[in-house]
Protein backbone atom coordinates (compact mmCIF):
# COMPACT_ATOMS: atom_id res chain seq x y z
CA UNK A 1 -92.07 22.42 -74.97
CA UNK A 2 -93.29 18.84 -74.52
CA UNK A 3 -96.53 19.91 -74.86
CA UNK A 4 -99.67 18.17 -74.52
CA UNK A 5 -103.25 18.54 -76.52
CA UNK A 6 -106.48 16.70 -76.04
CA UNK A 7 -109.34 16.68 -77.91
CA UNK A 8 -112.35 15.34 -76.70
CA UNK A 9 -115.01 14.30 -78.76
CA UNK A 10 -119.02 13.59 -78.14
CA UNK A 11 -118.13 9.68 -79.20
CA UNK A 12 -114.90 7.02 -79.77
CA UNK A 13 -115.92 7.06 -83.40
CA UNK A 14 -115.40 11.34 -83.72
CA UNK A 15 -112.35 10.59 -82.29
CA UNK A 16 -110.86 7.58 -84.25
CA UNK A 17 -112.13 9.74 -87.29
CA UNK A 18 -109.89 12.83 -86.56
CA UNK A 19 -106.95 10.50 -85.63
CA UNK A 20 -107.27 9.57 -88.89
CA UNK A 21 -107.82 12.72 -90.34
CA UNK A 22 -104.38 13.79 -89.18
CA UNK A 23 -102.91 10.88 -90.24
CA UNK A 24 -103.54 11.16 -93.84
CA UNK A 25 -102.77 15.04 -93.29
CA UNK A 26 -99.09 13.62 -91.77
CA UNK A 27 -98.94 11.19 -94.74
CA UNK A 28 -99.98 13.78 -97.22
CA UNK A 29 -97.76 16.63 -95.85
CA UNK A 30 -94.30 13.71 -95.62
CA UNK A 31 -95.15 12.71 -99.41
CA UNK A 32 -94.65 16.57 -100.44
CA UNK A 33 -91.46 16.67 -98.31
CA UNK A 34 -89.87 13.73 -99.55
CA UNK A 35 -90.85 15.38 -103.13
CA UNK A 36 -89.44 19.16 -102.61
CA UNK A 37 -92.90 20.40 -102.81
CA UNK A 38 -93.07 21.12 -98.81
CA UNK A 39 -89.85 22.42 -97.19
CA UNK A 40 -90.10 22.54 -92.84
CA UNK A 41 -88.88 25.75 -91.87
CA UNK A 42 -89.60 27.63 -95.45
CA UNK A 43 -93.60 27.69 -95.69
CA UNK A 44 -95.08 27.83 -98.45
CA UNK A 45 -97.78 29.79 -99.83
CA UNK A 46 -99.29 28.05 -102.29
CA UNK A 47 -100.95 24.35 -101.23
CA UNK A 48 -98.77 21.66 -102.98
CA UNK A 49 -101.19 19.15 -104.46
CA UNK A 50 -101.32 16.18 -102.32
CA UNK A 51 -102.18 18.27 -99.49
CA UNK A 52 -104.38 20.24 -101.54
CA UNK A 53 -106.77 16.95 -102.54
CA UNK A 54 -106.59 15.77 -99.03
CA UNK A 55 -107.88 19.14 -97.73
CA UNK A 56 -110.72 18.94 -99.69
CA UNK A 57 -111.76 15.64 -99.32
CA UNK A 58 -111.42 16.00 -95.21
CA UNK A 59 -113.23 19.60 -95.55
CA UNK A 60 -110.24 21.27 -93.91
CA UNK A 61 -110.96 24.40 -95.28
CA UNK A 62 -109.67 26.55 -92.05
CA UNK A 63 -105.77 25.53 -92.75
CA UNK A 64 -103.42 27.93 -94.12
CA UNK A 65 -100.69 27.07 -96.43
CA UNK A 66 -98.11 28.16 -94.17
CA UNK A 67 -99.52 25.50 -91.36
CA UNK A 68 -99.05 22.98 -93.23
CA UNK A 69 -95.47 21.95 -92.18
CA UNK A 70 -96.64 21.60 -88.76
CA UNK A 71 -97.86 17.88 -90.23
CA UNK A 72 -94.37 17.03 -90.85
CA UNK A 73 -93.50 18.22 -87.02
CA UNK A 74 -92.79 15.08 -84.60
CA UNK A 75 -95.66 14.38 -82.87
CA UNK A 76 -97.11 11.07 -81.56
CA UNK A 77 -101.39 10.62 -81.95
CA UNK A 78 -103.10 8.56 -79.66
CA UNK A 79 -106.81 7.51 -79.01
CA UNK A 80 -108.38 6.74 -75.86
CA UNK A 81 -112.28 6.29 -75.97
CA UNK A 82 -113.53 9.58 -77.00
CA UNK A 83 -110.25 11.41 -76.61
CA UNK A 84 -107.37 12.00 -79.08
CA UNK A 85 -104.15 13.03 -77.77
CA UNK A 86 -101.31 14.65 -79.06
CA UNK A 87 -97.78 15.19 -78.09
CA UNK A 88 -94.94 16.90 -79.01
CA UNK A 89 -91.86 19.17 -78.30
CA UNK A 90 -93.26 21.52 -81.27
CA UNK A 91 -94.80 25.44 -79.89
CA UNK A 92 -96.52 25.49 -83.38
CA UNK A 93 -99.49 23.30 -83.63
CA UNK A 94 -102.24 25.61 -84.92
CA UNK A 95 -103.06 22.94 -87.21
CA UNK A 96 -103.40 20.63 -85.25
CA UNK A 97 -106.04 22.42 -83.32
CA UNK A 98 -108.33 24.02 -86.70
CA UNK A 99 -108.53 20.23 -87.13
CA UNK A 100 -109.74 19.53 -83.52
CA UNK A 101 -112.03 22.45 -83.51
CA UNK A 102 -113.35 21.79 -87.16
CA UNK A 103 -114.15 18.21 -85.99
CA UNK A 104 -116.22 19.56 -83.07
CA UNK A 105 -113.48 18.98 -79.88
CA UNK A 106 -113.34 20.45 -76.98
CA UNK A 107 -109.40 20.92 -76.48
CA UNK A 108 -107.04 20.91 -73.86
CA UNK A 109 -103.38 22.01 -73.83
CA UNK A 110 -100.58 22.19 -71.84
CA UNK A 111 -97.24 21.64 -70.70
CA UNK A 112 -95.89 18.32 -69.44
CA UNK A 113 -93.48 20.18 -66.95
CA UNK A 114 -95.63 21.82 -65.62
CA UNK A 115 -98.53 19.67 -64.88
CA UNK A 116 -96.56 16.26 -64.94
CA UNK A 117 -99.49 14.38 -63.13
CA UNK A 118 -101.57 14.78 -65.48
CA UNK A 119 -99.61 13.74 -68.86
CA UNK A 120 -98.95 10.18 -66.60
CA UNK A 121 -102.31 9.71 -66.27
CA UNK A 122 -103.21 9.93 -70.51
């Protein structure tokens, strides 16, 4: 897929915020894998409890419990001023973007192949 998403935020500080909103979603969503609570590929419908706390605490009240794997996908964050950028091979990032959109980004997405100059230049 090697696909591409950028959010861009009104300021660097909106942005460093949602980069680390999705990290403690990744960290969250790998310590309920590791446990059995969170299997990729078999998603669950219920919102194991690790997740659960850090939904609430981040306001992410727009996930589903069946996105959550996506924050055990492979995908590599990065910040740039008022831009976070996200990368991965994965077609299912729905998650990724509620998060984006709840944070107030506008969002861009695309492929890699085919727009190659612009993935060099993030």
């Amino acid at each position: 897929m090697n696909l591409v998403m950028i959010g861009h935020f009104a300021t660097a500080g909106d942005a460093e915020a949602v980069k680390q909103a999705i990290e403690e979603m990744e960290t969250a969503a790998n310590i309920e894998m590791e446990a059995g609570r969170l299997v990729v590929g078999e998603p669950t419908r219920r919102f194991p409890e690790a997740l659960s706390n850090v939904i609430r605490a981040l306001h992410l009240y727009s996930l589903s419990a069946t996105e959550l794997e996506q924050f055990c996908y492979d995908v590599t964050t990065k910040l740039h001023d008022n831009t976070v950028i996200l990368r991965t091979d994965e077609p299912d990032v729905s998650a990724y973007m509620k998060l984006l959109l709840d944070r107030g980004a506008r969002i861009e997405v695309f492929s890699a192949h085919d727009f190659p100059e612009r993935a060099k230049s993030l």
